[in-house]
N, C-alpha and C. Protein backbone atom coordinates (compact mmCIF):
# COMPACT_ATOMS: atom_id res chain seq x y z
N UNK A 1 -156.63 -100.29 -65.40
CA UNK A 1 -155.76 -99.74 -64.41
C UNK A 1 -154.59 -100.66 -64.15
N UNK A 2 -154.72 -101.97 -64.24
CA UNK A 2 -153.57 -103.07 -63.95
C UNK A 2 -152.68 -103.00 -64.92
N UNK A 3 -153.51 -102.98 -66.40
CA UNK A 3 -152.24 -102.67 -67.50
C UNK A 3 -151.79 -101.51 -67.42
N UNK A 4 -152.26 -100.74 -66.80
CA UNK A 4 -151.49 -99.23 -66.85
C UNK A 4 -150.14 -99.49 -65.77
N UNK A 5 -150.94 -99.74 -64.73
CA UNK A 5 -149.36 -99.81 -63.80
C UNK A 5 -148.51 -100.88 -64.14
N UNK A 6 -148.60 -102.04 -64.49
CA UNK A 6 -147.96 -103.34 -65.07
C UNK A 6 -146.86 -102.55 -66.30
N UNK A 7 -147.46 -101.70 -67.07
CA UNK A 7 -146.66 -100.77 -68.05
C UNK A 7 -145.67 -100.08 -67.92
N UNK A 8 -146.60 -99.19 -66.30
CA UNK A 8 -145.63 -98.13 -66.09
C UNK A 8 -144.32 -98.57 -65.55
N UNK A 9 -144.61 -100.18 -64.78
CA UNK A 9 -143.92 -100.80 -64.39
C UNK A 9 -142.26 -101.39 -65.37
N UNK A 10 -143.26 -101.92 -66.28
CA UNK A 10 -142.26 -101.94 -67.04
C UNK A 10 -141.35 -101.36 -68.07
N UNK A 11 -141.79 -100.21 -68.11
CA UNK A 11 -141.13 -99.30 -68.41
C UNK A 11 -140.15 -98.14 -67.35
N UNK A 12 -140.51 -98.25 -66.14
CA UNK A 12 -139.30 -98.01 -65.27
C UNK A 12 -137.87 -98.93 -65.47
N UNK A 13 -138.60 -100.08 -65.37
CA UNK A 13 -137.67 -101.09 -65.73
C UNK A 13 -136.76 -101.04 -66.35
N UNK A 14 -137.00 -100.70 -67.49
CA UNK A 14 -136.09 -100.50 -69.11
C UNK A 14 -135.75 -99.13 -68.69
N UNK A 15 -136.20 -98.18 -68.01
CA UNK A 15 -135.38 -97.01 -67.92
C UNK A 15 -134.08 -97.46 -66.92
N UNK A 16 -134.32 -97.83 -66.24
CA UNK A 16 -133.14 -98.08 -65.46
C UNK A 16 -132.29 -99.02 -66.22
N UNK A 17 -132.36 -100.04 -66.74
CA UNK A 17 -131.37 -100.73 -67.89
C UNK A 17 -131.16 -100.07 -69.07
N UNK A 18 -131.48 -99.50 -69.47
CA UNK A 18 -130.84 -98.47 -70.68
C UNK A 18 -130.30 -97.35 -69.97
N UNK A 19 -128.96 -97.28 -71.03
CA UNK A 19 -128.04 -95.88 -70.12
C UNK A 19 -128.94 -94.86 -70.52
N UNK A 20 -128.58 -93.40 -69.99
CA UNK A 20 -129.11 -92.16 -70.24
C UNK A 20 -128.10 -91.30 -71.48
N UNK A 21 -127.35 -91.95 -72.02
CA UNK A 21 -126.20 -91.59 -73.18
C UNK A 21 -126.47 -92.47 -74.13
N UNK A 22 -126.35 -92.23 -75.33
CA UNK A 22 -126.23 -93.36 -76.53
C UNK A 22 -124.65 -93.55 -76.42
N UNK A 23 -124.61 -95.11 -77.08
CA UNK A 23 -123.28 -95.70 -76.93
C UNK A 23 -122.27 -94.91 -77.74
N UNK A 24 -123.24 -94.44 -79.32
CA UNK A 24 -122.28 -93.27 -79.60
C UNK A 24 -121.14 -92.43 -79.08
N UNK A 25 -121.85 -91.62 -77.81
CA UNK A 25 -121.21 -90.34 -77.39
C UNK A 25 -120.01 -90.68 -76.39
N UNK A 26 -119.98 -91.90 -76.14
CA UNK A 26 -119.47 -92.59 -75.00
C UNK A 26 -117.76 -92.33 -75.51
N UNK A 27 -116.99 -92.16 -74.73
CA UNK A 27 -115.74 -91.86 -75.24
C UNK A 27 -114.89 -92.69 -74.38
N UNK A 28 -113.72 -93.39 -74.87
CA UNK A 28 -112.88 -93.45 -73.83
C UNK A 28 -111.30 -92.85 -73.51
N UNK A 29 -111.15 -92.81 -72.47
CA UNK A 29 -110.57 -91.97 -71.89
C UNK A 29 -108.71 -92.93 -71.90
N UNK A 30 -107.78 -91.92 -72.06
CA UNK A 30 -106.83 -92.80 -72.29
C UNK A 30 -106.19 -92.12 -71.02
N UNK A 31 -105.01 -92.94 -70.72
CA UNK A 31 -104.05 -92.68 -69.77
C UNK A 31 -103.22 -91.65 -70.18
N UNK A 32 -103.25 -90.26 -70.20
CA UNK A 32 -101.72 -89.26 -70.87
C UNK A 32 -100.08 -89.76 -70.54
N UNK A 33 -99.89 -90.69 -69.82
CA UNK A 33 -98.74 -90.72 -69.03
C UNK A 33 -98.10 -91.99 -70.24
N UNK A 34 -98.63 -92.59 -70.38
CA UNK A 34 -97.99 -94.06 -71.18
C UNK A 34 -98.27 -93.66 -73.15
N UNK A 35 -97.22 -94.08 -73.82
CA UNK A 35 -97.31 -93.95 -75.18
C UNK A 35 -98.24 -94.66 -75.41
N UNK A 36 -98.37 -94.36 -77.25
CA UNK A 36 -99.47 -95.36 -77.43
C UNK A 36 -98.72 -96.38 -77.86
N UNK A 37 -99.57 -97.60 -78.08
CA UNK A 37 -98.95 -98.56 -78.74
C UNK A 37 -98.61 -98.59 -80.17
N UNK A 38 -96.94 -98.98 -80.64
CA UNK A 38 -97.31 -99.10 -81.97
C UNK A 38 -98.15 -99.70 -83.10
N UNK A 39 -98.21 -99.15 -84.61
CA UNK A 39 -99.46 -100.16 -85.13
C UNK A 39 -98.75 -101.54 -85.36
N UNK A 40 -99.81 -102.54 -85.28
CA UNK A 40 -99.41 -103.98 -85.37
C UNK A 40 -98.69 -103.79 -87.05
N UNK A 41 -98.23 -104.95 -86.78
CA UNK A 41 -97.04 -105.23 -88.59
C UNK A 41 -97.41 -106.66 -88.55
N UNK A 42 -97.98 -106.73 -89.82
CA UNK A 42 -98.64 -108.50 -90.03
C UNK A 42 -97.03 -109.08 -90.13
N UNK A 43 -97.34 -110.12 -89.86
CA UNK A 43 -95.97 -110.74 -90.35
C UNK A 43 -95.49 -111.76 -91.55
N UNK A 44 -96.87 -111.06 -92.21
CA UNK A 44 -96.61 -111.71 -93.99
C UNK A 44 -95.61 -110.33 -94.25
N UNK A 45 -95.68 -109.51 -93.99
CA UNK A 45 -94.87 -108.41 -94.74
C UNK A 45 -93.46 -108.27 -94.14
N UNK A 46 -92.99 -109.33 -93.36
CA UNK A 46 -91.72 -109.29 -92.98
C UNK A 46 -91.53 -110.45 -93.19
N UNK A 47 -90.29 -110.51 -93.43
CA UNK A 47 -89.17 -112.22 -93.99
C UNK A 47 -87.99 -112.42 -93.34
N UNK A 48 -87.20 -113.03 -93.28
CA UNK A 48 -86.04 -113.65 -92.38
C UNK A 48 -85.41 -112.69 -93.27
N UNK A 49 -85.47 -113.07 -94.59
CA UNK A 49 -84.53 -112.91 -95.61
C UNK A 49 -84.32 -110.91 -95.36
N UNK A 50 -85.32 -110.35 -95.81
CA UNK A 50 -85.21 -108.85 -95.48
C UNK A 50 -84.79 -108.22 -94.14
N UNK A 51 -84.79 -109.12 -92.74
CA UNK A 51 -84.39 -108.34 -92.07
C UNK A 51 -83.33 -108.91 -91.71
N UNK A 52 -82.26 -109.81 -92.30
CA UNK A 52 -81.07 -110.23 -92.23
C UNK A 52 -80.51 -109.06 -93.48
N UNK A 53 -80.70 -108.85 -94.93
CA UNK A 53 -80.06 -107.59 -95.17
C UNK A 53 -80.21 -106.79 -94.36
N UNK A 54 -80.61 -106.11 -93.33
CA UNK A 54 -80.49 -105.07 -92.75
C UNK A 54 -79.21 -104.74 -91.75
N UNK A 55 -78.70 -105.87 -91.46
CA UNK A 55 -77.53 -105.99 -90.62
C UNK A 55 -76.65 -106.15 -91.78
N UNK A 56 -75.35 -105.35 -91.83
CA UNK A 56 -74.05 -105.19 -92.29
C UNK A 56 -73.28 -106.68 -92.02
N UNK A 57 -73.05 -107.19 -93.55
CA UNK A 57 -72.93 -108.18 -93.87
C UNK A 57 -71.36 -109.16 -92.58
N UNK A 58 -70.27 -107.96 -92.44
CA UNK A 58 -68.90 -108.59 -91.44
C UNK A 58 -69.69 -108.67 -89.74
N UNK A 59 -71.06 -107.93 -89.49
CA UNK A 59 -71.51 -107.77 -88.42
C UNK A 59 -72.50 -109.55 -88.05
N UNK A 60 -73.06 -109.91 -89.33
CA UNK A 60 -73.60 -110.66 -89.02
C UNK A 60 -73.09 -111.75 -88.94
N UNK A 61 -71.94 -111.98 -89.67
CA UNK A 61 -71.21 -113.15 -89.69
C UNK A 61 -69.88 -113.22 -88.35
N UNK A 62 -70.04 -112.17 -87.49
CA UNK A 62 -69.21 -111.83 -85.90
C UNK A 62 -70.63 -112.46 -85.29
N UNK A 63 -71.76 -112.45 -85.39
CA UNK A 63 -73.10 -112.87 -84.46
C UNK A 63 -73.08 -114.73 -84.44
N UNK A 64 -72.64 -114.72 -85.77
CA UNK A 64 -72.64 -116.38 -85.70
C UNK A 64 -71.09 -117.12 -85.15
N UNK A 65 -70.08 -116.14 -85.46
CA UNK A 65 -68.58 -116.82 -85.03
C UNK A 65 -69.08 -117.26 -83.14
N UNK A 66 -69.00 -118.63 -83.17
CA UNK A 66 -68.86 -118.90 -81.62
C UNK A 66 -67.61 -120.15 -81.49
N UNK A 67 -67.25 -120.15 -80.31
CA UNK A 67 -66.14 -121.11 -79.94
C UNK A 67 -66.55 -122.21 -79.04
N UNK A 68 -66.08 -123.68 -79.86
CA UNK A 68 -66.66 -124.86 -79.05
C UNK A 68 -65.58 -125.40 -78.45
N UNK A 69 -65.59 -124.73 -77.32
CA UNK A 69 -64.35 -125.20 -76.05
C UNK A 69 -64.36 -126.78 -75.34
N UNK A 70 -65.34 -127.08 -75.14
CA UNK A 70 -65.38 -128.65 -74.70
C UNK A 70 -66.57 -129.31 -75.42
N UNK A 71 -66.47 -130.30 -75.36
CA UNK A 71 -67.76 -130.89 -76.16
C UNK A 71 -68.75 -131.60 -75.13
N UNK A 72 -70.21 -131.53 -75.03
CA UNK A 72 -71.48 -131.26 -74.22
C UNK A 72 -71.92 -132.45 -74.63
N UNK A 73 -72.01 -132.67 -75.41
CA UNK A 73 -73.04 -134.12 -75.60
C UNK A 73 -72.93 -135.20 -74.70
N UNK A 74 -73.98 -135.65 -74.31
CA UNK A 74 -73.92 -136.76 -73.20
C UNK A 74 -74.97 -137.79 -73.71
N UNK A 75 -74.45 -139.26 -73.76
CA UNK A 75 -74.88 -140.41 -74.28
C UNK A 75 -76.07 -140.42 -72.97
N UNK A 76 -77.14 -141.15 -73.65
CA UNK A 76 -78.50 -141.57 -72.44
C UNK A 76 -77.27 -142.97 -71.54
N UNK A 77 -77.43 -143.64 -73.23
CA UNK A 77 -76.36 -145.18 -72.39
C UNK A 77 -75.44 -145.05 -71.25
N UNK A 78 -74.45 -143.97 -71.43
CA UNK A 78 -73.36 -144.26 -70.41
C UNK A 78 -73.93 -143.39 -69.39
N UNK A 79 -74.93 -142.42 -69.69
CA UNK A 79 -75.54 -141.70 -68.49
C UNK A 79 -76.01 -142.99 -67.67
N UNK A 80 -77.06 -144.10 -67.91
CA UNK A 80 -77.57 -145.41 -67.50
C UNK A 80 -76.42 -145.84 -66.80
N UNK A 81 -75.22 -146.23 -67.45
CA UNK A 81 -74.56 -146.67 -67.04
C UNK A 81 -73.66 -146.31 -65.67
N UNK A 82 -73.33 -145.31 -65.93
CA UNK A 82 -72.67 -144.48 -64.92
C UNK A 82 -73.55 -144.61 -63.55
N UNK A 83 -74.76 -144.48 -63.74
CA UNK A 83 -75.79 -145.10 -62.51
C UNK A 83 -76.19 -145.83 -62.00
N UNK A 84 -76.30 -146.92 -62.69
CA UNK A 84 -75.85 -147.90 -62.55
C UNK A 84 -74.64 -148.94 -61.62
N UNK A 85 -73.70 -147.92 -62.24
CA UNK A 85 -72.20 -148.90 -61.47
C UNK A 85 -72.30 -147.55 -60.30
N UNK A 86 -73.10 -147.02 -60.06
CA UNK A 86 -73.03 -145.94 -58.58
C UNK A 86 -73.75 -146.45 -57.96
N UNK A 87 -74.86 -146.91 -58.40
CA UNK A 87 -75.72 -147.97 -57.37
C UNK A 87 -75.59 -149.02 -57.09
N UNK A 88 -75.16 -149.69 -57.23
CA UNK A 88 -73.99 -151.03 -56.68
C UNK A 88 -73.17 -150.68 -56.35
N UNK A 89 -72.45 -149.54 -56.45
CA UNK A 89 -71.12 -149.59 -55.47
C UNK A 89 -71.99 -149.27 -53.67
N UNK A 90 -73.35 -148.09 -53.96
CA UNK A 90 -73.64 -148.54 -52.80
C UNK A 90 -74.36 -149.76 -51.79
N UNK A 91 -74.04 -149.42 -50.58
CA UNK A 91 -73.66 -150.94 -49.49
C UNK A 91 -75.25 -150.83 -48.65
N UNK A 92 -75.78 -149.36 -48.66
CA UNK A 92 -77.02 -149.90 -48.02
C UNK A 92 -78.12 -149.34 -48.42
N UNK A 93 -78.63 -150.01 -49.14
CA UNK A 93 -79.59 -149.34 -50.36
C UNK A 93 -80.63 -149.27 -49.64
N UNK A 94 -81.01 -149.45 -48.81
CA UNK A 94 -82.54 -149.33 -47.75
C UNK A 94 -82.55 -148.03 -47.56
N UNK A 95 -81.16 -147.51 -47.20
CA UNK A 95 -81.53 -146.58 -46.42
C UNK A 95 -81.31 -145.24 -47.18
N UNK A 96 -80.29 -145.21 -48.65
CA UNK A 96 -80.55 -144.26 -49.79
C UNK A 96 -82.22 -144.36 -50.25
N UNK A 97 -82.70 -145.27 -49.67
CA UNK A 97 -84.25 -145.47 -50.60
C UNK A 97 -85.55 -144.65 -49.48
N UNK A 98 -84.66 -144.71 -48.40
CA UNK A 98 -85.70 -144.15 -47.37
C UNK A 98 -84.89 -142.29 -47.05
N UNK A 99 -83.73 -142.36 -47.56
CA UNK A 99 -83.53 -140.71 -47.50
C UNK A 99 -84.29 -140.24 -48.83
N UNK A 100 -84.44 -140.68 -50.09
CA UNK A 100 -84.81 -140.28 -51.43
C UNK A 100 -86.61 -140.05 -51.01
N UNK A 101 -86.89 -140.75 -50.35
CA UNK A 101 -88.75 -140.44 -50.08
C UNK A 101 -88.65 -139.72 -49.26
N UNK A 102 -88.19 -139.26 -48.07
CA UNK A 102 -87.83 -138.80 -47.29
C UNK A 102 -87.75 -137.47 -47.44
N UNK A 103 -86.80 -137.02 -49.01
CA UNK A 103 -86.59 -135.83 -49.53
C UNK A 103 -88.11 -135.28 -50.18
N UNK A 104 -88.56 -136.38 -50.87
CA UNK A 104 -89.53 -136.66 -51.73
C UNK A 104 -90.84 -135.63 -50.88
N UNK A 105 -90.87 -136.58 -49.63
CA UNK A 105 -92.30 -135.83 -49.15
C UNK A 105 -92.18 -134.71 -48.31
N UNK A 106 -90.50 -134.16 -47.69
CA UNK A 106 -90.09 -132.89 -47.75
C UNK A 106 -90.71 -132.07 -48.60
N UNK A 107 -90.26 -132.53 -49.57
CA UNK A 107 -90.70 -130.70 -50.99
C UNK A 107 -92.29 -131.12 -51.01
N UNK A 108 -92.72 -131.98 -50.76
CA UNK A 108 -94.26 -132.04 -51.33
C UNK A 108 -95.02 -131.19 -49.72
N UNK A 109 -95.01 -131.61 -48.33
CA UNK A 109 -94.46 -130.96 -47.48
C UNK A 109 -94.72 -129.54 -47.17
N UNK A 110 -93.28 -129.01 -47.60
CA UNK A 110 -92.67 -127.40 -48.26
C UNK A 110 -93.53 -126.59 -49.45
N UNK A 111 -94.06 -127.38 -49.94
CA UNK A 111 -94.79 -126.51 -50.99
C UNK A 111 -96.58 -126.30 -50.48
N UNK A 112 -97.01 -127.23 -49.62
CA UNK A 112 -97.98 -127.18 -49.12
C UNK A 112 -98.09 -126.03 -48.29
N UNK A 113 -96.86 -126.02 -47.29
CA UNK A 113 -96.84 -124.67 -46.47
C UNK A 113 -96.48 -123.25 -47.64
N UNK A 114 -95.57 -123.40 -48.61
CA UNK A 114 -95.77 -122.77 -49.14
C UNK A 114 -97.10 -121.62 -49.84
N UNK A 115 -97.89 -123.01 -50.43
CA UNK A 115 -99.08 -122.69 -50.43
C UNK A 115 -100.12 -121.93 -49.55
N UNK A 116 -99.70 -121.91 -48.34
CA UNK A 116 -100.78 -121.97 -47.33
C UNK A 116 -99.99 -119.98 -47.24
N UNK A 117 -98.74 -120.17 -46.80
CA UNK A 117 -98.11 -118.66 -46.54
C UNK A 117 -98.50 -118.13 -48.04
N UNK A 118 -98.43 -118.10 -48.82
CA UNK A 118 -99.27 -117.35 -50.01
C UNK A 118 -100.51 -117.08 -49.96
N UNK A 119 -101.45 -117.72 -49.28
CA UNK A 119 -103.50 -117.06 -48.86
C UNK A 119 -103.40 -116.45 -48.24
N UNK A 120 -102.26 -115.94 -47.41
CA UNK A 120 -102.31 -115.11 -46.29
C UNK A 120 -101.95 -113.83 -46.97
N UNK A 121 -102.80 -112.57 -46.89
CA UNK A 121 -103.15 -111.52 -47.54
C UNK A 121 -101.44 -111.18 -47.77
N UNK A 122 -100.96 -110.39 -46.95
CA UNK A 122 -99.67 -109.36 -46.90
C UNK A 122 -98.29 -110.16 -46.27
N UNK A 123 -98.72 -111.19 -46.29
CA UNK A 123 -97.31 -112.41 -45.28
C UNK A 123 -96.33 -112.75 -46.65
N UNK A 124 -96.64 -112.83 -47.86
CA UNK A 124 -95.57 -113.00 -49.33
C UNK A 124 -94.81 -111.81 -49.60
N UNK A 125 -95.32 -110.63 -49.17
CA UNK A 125 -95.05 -109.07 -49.82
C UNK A 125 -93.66 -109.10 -48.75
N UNK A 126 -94.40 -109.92 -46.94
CA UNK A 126 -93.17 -109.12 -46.10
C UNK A 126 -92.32 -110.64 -46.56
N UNK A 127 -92.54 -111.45 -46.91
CA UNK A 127 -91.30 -112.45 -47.01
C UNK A 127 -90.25 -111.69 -47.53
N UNK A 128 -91.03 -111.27 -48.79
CA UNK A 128 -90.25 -111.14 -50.49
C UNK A 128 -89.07 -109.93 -49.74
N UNK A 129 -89.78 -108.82 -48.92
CA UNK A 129 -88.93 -108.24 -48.18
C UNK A 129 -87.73 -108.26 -47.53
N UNK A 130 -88.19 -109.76 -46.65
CA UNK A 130 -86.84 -110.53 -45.82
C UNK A 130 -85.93 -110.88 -47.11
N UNK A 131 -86.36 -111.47 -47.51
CA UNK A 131 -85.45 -112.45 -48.87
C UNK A 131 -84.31 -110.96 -49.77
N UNK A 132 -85.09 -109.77 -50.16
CA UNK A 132 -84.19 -108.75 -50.07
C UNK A 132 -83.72 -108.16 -49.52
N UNK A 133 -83.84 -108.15 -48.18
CA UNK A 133 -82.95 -107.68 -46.83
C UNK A 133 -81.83 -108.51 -46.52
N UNK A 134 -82.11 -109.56 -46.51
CA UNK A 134 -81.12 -110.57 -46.52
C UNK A 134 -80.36 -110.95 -47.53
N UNK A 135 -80.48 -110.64 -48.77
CA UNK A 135 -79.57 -110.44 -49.87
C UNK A 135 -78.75 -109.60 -49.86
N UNK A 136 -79.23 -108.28 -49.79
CA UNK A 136 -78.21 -107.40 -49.45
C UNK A 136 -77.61 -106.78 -48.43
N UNK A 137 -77.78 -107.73 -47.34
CA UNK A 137 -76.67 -107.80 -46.50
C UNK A 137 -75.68 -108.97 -46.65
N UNK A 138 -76.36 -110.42 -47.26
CA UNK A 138 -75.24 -111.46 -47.74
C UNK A 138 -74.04 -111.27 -48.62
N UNK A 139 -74.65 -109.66 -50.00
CA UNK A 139 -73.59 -109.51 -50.73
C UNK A 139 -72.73 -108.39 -50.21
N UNK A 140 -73.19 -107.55 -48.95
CA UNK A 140 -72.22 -106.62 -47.95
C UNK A 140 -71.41 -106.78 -47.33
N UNK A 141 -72.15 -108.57 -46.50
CA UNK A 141 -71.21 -109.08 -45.84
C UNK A 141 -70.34 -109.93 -46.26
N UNK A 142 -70.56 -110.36 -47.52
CA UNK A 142 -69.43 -111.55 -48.16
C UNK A 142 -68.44 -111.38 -49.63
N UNK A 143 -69.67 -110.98 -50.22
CA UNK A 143 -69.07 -110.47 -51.60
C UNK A 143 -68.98 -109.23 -52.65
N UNK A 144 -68.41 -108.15 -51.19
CA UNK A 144 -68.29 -106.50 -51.87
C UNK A 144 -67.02 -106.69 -51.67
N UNK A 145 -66.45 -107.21 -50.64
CA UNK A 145 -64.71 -106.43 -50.37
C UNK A 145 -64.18 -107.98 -51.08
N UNK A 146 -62.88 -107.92 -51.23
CA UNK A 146 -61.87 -108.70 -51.36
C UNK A 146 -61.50 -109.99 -50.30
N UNK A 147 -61.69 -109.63 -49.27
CA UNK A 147 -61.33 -110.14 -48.01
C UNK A 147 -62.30 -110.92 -47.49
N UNK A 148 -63.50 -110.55 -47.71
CA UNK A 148 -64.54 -110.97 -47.39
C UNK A 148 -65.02 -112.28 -48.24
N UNK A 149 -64.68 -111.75 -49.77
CA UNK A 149 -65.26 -113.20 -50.48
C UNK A 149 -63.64 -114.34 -50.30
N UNK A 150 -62.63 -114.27 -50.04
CA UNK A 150 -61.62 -115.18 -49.50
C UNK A 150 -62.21 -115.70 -48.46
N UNK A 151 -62.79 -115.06 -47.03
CA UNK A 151 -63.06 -115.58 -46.09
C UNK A 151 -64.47 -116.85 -46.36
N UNK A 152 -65.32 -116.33 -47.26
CA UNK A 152 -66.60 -117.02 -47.63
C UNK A 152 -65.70 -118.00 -48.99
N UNK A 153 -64.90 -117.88 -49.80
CA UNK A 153 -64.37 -119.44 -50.65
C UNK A 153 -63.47 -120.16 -49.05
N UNK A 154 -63.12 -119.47 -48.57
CA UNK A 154 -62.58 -120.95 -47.12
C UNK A 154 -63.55 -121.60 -46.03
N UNK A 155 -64.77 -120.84 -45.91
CA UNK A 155 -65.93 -121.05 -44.98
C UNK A 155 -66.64 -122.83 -45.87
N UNK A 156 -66.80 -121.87 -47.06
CA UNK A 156 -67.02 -122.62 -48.45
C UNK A 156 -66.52 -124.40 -48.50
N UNK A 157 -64.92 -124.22 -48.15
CA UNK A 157 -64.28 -125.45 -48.14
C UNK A 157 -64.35 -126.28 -47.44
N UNK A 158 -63.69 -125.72 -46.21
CA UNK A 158 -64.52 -126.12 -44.79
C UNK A 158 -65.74 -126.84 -44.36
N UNK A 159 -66.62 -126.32 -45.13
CA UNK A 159 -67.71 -126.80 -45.09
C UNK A 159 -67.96 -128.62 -46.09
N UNK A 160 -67.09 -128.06 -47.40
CA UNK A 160 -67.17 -129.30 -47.89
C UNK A 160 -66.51 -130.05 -47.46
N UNK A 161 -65.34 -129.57 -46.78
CA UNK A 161 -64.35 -131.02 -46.07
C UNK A 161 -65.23 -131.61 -45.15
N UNK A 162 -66.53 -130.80 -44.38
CA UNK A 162 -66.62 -131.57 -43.33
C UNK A 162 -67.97 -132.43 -43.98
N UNK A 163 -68.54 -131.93 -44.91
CA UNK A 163 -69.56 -133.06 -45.58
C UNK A 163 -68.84 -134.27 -46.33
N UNK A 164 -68.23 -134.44 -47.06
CA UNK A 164 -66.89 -135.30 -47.66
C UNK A 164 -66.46 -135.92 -46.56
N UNK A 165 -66.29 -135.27 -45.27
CA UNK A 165 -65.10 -136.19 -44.02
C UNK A 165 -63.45 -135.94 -44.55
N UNK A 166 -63.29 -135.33 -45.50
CA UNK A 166 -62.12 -135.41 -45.46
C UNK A 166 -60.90 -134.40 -44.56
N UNK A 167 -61.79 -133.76 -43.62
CA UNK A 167 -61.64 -133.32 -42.57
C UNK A 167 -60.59 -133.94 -41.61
């Protein structure tokens, strides 16, 4: 009688972990709304060489014509250098050394709270909100009309005269 129910037992068991469908019949179901994907293309069967004939020979050689208006390269050395003779010209290095950490544990800081306003379920969704509400009223109010972006390049200046001092 114990092996009987111990059996029957375990064979409920396995009925409930085995589906009631074979994996066969099992189908899956696609989305109608989205294409399918195309088939993959190995990429032994494509070459630089074949899909550069494919572009019209005056077209490809307009893709490469570019114009080198100033020249970009910047030496590490005189980069060193240049920093060098900027840091000796300044007079109170204590206190560039205590705004630079200063900045330092700002952003470290800022990203912590950052962090913290991101766990909060729906508080990023309404930021992201503000941040586009406030965009497009910055480019309504400053830089749609004519008049408006003149008034914001003199706000602009203004502003740097009075960081500069040359105010």
């Amino acid at each position: 009688m114990a092996t009987a129910a111990s059996s029957s037992s375990s064979m409920v068991a396995t009925a409930v972990l085995i589906p009631r469908f074979p994996a066969a019949s099992v189908r899956t179901t696609r989305c109608s709304a989205l294409p399918p994907l195309p088939p993959r293309v190995s990429t032994a069967s494509l070459s630089f060489s074949s899909s550069v004939k494919l572009i019209p020979e005056s077209k490809r050689f307009s893709l490469l014509h570019t114009k080198a208006s100033e020249e970009t390269s910047v030496d590490a050395g005189d980069l060193f250098a240049d920093l060098k003779e900027k840091w000796d010209k300044v007079e109170d290095k204590t206190t560039v050394v205590l705004y630079g950490g200063g900045a330092l544990v700002a952003v470290w800081l800022s990203s912590i709270l950052i962090g913290a306003i991101n766990s909060v379920p729906l508080l990023p969704k309404i930021m992201e909100l503000v941040g586009v509400g406030y965009t497009g009223w910055f480019i309504y109010r400053y830089l749609l009309f004519k008049s408006s972006r003149k008034e914001l390049a003199t706000d602009i200046e203004a502003l740097k005269n009075k960081i500069t001092g040359n105010e």
